[in-house]
N, C-alpha and C. Protein backbone atom coordinates (compact mmCIF):
# COMPACT_ATOMS: atom_id res chain seq x y z
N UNK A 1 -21.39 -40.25 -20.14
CA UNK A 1 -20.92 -40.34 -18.77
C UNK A 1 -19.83 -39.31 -18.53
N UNK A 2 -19.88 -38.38 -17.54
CA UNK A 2 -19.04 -37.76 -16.83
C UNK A 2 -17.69 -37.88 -16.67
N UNK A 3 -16.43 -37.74 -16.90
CA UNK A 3 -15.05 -37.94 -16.50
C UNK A 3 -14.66 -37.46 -15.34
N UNK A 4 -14.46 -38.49 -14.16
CA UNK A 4 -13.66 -37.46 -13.01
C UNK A 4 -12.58 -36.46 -13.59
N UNK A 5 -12.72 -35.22 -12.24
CA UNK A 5 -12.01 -34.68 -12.68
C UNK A 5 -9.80 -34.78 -12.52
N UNK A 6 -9.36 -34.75 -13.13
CA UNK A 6 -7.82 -35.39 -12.47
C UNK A 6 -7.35 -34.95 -11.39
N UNK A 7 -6.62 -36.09 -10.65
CA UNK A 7 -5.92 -35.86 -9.50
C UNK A 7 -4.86 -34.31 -9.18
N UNK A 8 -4.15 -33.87 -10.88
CA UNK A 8 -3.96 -32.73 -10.84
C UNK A 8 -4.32 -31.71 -11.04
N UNK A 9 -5.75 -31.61 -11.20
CA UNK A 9 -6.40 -30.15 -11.34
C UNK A 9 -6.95 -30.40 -9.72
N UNK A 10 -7.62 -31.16 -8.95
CA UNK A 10 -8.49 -31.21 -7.93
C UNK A 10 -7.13 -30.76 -6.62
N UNK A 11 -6.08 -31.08 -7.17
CA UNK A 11 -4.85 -30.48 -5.98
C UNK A 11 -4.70 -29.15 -6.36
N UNK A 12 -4.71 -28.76 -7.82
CA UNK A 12 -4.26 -27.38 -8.02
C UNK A 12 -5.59 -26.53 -7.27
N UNK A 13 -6.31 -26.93 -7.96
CA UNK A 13 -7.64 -26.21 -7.71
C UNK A 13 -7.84 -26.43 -5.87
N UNK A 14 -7.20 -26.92 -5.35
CA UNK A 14 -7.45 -26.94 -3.77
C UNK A 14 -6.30 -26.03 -3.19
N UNK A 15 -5.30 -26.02 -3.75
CA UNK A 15 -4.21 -25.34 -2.75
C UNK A 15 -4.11 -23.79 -3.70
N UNK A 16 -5.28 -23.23 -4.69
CA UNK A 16 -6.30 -22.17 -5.12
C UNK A 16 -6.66 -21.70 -3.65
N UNK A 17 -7.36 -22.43 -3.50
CA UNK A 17 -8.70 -22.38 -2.47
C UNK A 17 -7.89 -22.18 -0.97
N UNK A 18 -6.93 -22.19 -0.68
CA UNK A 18 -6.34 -22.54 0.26
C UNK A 18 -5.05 -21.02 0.61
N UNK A 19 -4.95 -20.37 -0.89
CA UNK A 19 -4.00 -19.27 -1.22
C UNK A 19 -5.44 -18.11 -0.83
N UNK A 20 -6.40 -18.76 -1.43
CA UNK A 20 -7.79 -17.40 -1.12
C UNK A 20 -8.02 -17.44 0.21
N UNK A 21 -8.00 -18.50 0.80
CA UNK A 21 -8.61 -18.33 2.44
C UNK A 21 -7.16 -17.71 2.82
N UNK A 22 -5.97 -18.00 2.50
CA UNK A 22 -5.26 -17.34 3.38
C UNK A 22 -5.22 -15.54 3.11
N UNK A 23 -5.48 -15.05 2.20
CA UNK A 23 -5.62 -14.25 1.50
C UNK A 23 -6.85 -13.96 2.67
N UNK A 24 -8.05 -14.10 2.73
CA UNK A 24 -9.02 -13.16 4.00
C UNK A 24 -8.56 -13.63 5.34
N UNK A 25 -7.87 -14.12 5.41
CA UNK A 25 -7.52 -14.71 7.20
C UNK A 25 -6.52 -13.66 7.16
N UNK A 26 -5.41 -13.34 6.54
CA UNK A 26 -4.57 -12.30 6.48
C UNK A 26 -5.06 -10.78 6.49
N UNK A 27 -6.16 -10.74 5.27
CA UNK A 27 -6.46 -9.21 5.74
C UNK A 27 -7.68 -8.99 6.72
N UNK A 28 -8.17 -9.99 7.25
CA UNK A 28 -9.09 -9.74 8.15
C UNK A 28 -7.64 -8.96 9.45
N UNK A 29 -6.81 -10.12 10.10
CA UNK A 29 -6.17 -9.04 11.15
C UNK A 29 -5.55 -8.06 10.26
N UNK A 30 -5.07 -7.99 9.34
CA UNK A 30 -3.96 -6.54 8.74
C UNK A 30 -5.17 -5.82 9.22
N UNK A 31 -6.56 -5.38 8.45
CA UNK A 31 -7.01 -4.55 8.79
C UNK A 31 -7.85 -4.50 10.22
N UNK A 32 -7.88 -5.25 11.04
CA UNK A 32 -8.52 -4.82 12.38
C UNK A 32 -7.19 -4.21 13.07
N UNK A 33 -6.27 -4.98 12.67
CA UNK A 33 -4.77 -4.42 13.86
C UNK A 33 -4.11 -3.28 13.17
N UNK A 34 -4.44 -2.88 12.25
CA UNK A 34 -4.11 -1.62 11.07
C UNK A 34 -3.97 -0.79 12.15
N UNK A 35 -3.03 0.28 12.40
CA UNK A 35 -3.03 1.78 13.24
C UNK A 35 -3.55 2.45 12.05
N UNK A 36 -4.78 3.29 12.62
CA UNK A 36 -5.34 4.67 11.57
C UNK A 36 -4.56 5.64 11.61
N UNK A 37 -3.95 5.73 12.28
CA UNK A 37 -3.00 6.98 12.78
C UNK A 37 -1.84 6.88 10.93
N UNK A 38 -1.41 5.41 11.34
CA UNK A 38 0.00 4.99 10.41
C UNK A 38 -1.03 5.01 8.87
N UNK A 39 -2.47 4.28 8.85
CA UNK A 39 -2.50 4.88 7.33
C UNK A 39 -3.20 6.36 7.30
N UNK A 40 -3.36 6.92 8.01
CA UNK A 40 -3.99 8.43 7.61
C UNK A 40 -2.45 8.73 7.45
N UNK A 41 -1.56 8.88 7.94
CA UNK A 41 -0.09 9.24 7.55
C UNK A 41 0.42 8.81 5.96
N UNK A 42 0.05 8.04 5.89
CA UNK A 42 0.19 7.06 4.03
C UNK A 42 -0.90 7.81 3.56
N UNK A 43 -1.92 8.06 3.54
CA UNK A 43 -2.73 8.24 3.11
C UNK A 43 -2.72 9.85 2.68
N UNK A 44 -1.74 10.49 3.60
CA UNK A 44 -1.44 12.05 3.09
C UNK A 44 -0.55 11.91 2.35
N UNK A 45 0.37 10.73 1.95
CA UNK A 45 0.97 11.19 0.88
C UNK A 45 0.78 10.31 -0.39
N UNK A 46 -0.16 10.31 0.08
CA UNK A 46 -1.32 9.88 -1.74
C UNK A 46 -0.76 8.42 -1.91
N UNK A 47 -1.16 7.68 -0.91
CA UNK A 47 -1.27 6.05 -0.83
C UNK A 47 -2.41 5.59 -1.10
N UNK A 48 -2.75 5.16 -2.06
CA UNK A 48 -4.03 5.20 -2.46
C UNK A 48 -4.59 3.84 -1.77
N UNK A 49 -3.71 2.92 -1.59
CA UNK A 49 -4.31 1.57 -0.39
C UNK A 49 -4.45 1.88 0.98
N UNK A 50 -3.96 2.98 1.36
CA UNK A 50 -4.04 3.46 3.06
C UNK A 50 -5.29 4.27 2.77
N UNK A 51 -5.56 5.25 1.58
CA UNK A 51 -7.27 5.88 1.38
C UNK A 51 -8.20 4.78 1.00
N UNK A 52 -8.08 3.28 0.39
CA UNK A 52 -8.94 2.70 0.24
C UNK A 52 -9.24 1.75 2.06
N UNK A 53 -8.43 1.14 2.40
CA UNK A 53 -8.09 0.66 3.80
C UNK A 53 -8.89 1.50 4.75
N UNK A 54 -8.99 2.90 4.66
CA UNK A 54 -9.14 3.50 5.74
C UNK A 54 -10.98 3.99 5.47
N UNK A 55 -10.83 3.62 4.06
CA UNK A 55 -12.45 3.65 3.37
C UNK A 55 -13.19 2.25 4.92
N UNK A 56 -12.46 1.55 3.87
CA UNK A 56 -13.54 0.24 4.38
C UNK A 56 -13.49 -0.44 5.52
N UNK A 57 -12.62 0.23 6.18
CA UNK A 57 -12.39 0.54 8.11
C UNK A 57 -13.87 1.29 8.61
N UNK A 58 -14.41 2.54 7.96
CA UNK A 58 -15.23 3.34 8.31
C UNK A 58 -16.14 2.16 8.54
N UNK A 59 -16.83 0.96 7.57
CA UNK A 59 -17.85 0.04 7.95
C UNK A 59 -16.91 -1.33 8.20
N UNK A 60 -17.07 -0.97 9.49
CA UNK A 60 -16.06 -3.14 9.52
C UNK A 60 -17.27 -3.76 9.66
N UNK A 61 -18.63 -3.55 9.84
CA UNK A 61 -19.53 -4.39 9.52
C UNK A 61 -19.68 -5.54 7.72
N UNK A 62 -19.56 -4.42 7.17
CA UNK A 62 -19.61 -5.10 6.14
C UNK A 62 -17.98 -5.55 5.56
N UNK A 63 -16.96 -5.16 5.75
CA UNK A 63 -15.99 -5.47 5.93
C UNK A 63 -15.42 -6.89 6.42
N UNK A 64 -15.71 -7.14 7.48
CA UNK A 64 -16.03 -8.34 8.20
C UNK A 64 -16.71 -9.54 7.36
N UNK A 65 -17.71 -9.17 7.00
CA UNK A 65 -18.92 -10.19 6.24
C UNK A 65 -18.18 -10.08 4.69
N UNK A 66 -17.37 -9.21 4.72
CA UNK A 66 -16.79 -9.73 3.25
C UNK A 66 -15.83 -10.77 3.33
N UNK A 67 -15.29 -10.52 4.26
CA UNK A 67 -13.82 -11.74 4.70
C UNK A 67 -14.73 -12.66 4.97
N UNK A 68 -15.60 -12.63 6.04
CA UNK A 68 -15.99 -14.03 6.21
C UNK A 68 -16.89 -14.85 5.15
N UNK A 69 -17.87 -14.27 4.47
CA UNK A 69 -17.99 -14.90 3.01
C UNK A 69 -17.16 -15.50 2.00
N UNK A 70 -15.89 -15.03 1.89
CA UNK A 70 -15.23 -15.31 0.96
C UNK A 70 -14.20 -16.28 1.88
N UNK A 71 -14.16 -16.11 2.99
CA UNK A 71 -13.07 -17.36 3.29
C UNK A 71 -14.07 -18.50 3.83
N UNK A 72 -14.85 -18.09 4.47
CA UNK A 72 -15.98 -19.46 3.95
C UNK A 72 -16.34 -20.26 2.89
N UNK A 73 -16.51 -19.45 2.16
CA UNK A 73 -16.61 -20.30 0.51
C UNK A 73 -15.90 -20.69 0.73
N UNK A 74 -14.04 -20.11 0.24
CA UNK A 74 -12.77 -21.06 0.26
C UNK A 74 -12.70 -22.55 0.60
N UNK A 75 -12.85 -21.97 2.16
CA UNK A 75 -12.89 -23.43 3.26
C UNK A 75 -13.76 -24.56 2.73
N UNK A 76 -15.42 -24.14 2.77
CA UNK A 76 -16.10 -25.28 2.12
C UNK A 76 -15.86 -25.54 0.90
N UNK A 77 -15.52 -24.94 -0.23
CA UNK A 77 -15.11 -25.82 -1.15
C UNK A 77 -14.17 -26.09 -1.15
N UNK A 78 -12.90 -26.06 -0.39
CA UNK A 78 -11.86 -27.07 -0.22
C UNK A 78 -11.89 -28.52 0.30
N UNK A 79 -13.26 -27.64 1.15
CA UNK A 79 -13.52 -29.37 2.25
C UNK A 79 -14.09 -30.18 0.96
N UNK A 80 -15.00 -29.82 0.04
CA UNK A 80 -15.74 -30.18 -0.96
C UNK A 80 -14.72 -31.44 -1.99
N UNK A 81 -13.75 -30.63 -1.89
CA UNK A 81 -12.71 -31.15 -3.16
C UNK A 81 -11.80 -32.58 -2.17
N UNK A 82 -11.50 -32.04 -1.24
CA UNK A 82 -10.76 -33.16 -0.20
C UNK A 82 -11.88 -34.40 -0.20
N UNK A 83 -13.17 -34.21 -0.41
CA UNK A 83 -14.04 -35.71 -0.03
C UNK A 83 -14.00 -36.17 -1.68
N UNK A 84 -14.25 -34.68 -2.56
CA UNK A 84 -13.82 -36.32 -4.08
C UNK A 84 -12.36 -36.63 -4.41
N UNK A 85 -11.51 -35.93 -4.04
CA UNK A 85 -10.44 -36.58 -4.07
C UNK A 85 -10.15 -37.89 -3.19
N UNK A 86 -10.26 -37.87 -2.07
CA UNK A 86 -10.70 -38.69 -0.83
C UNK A 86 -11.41 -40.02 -1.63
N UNK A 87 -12.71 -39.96 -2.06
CA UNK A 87 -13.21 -40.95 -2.57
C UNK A 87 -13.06 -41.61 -3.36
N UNK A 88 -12.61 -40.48 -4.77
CA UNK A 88 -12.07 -40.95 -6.21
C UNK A 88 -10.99 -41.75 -6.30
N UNK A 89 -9.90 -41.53 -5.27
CA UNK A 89 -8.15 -41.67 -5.29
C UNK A 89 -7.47 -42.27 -3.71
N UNK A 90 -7.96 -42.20 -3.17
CA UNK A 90 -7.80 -42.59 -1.70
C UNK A 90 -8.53 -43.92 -0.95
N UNK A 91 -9.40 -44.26 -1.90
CA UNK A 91 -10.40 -45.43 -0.93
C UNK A 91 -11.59 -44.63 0.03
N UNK A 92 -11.93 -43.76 -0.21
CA UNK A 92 -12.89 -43.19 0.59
C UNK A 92 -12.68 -42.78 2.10
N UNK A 93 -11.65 -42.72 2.67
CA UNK A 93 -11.13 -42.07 3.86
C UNK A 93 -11.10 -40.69 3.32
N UNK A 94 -12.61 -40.38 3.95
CA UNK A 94 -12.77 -38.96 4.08
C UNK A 94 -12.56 -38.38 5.24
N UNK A 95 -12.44 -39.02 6.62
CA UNK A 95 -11.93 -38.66 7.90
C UNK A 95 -10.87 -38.55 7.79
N UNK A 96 -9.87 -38.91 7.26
CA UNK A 96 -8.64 -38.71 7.41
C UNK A 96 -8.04 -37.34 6.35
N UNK A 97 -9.11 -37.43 5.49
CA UNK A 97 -8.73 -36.32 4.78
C UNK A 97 -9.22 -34.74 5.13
N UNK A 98 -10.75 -35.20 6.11
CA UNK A 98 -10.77 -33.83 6.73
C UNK A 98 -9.59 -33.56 7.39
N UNK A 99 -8.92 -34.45 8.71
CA UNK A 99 -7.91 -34.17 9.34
C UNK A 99 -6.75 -34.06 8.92
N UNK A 100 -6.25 -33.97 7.53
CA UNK A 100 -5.41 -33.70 7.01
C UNK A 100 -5.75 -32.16 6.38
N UNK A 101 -6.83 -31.87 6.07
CA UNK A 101 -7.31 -30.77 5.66
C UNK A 101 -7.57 -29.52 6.96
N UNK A 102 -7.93 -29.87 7.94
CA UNK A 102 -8.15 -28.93 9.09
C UNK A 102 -7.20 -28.44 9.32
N UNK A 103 -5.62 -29.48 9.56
CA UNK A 103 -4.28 -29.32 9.61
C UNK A 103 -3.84 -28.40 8.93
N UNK A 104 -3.75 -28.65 7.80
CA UNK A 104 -3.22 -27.69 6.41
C UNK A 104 -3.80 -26.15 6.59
N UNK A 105 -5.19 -26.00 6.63
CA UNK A 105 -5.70 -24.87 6.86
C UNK A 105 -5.31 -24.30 7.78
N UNK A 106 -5.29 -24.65 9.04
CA UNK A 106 -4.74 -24.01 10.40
C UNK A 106 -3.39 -23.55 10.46
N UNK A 107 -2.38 -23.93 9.82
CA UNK A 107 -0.92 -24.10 9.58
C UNK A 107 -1.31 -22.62 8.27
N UNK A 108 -1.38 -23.28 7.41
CA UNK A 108 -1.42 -22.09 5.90
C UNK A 108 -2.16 -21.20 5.72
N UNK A 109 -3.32 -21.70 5.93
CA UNK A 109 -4.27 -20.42 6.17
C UNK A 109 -5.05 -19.53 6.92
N UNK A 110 -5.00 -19.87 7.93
CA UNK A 110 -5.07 -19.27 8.96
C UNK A 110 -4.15 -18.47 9.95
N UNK A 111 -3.01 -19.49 11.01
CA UNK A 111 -2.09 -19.07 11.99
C UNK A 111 -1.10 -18.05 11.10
N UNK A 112 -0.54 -18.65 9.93
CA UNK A 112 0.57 -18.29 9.58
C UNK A 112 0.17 -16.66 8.75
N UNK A 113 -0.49 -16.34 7.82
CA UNK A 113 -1.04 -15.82 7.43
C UNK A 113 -1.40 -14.38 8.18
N UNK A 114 -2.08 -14.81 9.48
CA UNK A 114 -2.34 -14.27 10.57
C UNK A 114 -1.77 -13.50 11.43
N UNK A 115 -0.62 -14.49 11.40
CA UNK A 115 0.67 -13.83 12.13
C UNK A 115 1.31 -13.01 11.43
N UNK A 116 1.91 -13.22 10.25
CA UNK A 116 2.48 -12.45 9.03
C UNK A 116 1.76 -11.06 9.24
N UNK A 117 0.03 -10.94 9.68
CA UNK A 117 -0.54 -9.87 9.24
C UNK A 117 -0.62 -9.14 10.23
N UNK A 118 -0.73 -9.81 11.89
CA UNK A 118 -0.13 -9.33 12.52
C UNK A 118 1.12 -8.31 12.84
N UNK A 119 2.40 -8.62 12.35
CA UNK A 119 3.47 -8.24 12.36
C UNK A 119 3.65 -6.69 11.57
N UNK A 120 3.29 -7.10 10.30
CA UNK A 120 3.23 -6.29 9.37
C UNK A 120 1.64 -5.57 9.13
N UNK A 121 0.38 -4.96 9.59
CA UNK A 121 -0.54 -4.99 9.84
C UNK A 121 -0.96 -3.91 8.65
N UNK A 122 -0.28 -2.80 8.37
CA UNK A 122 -0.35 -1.74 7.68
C UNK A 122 -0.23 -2.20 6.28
N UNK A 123 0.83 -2.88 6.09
CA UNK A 123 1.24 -3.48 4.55
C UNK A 123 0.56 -4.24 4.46
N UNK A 124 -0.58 -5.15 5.22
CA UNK A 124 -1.42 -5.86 4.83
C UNK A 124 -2.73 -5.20 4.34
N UNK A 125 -2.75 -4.53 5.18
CA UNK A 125 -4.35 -3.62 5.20
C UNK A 125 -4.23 -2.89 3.44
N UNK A 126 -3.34 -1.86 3.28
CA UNK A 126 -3.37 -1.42 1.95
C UNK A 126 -3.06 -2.50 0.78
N UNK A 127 -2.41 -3.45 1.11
CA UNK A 127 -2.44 -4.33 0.07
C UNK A 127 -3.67 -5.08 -0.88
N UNK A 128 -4.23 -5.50 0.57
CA UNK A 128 -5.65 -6.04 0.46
C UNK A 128 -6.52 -5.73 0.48
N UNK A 129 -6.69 -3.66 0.85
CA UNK A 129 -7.95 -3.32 0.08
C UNK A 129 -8.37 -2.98 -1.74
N UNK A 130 -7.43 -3.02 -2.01
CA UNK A 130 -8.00 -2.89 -3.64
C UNK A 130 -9.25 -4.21 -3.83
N UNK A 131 -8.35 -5.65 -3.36
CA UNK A 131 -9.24 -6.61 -3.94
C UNK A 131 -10.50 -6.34 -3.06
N UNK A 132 -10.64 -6.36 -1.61
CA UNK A 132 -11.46 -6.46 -0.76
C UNK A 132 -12.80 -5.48 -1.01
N UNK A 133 -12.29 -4.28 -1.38
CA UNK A 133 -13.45 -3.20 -2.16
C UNK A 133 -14.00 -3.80 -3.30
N UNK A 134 -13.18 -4.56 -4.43
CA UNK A 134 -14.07 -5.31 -4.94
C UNK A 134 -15.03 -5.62 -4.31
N UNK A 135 -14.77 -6.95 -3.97
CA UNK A 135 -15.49 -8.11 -3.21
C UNK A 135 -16.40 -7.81 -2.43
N UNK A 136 -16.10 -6.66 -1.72
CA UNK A 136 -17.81 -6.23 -0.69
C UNK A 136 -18.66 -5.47 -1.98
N UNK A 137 -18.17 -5.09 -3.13
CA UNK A 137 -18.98 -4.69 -4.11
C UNK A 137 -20.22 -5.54 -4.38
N UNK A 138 -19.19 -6.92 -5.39
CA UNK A 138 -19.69 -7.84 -5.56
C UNK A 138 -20.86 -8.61 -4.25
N UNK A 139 -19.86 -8.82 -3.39
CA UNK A 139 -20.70 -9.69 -2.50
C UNK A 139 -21.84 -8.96 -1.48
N UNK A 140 -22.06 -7.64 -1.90
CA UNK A 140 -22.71 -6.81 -1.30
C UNK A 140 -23.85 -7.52 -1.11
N UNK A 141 -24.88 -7.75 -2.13
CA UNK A 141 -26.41 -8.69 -2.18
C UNK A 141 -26.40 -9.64 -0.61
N UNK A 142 -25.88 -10.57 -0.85
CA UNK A 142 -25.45 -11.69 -0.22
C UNK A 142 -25.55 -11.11 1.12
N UNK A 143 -24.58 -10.05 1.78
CA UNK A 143 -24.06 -9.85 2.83
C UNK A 143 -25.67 -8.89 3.10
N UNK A 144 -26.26 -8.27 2.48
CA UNK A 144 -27.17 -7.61 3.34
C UNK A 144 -28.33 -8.93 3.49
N UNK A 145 -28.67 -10.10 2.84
CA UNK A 145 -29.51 -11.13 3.00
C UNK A 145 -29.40 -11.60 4.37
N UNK A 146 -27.75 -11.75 4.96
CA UNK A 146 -27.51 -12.88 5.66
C UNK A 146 -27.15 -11.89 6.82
N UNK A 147 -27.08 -10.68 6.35
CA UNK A 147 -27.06 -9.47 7.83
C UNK A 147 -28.74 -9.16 8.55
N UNK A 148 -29.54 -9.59 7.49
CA UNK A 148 -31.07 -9.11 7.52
C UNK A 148 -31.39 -10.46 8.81
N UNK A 149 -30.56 -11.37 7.82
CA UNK A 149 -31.04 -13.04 8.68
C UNK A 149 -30.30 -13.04 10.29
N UNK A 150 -29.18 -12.36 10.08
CA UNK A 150 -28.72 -12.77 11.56
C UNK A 150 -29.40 -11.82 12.50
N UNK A 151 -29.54 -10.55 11.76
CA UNK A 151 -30.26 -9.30 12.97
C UNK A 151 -31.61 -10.15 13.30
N UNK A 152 -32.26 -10.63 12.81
CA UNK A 152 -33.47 -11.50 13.19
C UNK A 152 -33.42 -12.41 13.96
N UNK A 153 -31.99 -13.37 13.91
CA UNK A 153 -31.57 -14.27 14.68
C UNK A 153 -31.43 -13.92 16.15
N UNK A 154 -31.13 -13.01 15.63
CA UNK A 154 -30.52 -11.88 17.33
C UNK A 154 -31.71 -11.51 18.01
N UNK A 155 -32.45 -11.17 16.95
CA UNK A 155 -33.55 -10.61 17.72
C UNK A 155 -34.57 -11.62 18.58
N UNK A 156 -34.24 -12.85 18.36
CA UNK A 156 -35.07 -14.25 19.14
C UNK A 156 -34.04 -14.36 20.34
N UNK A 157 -32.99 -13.61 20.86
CA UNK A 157 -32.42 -13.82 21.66
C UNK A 157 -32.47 -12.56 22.47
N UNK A 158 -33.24 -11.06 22.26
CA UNK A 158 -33.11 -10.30 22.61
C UNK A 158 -32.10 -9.08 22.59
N UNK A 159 -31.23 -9.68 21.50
CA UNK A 159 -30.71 -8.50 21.51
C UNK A 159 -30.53 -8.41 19.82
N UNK A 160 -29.51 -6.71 19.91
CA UNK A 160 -29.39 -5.77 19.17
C UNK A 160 -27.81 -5.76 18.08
N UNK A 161 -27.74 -6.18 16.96
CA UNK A 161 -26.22 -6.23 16.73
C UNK A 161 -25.28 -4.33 17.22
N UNK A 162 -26.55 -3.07 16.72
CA UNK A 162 -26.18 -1.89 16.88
C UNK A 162 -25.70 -1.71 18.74
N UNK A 163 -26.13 -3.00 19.30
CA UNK A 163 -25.95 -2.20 21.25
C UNK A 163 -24.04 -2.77 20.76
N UNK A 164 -23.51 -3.54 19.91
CA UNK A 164 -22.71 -3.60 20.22
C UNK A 164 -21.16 -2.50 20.17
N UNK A 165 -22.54 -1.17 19.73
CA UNK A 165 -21.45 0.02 19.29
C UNK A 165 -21.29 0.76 20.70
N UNK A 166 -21.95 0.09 21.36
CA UNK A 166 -22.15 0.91 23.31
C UNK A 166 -20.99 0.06 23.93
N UNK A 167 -20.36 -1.03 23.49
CA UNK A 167 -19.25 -1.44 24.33
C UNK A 167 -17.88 -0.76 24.05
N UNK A 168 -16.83 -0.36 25.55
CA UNK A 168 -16.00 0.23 25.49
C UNK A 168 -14.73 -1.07 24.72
């Protein structure tokens, strides 16, 4: 028989999960609100995160689908861990633990995060492309599956994800 797993790994291992989503909620705005201007300026004097940043600016398509893959995962397996903790240790109030969990996320990993990357947009962007070039490495497979699936999706609705390079 199986051993639950303990109350202190399923917290560590959640507020993990909770440091990674804030981690793509952060460099998703650093790098959309990034000025190119401010890292091509870093980038001439051999900033090697303002030349990687300004790399993976060239495709925010896949850029995009890397943040949102990876802070998706995050999210659902946090939600994942909140229902056996919830069940195992709590009496099974898993409603209350989503809403304790939606809370937490919105507050930590998301707004705050967000804002931070906001403010500071440049120091986010080079910070967080070293890992992020990973990660669209890695998660490359994945992201052209579910880019193949949505352009199809689109296409039952009539349109084009490329018309969206015609808006000002």
């Amino acid at each position: 028989m199986q051993e639950d797993p303990s109350l202190f790994f399923l917290f560590g291992l959640l507020i993990i999960l909770l440091i990674v989503s804030a981690f793509f909620s952060g460099s998703e705005t650093g790098m959309m609100a990034a000025n190119k201007i401010k890292l091509r300026n870093l980038s001439k004097k051999r900033h090697r995160g303002a030349k990687r940043a300004l790399k993976l600016l060239k495709k925010p398509d896949l850029l995009l689908s890397t943040i949102l893959v990876g802070n998706n995962f995050a999210n659902i397996l946090a939600s994942a861990i909140v229902t056996i903790i919830m069940i195992n240790y709590f009496g099974g109030n898993v409603l209350l633990g989503s809403i304790i969990l939606t809370l937490v996320i919105l507050i930590f990993s998301e707004i705050t995060p967000k804002t931070m990357a906001a403010i500071k947009p440049e120091s986010i962007a080079t910070g967080s492309s070293f890992l992020l070039k990973g990660l669209l490495f890695i998660f490359k497979p994945l992201i052209a599956v579910t880019n193949f699936i949505s352009s199809k999706v689109l296409r039952l609705f009539n349109m084009n994800a490329r018309d969206a390079n015609d808006n000002d």
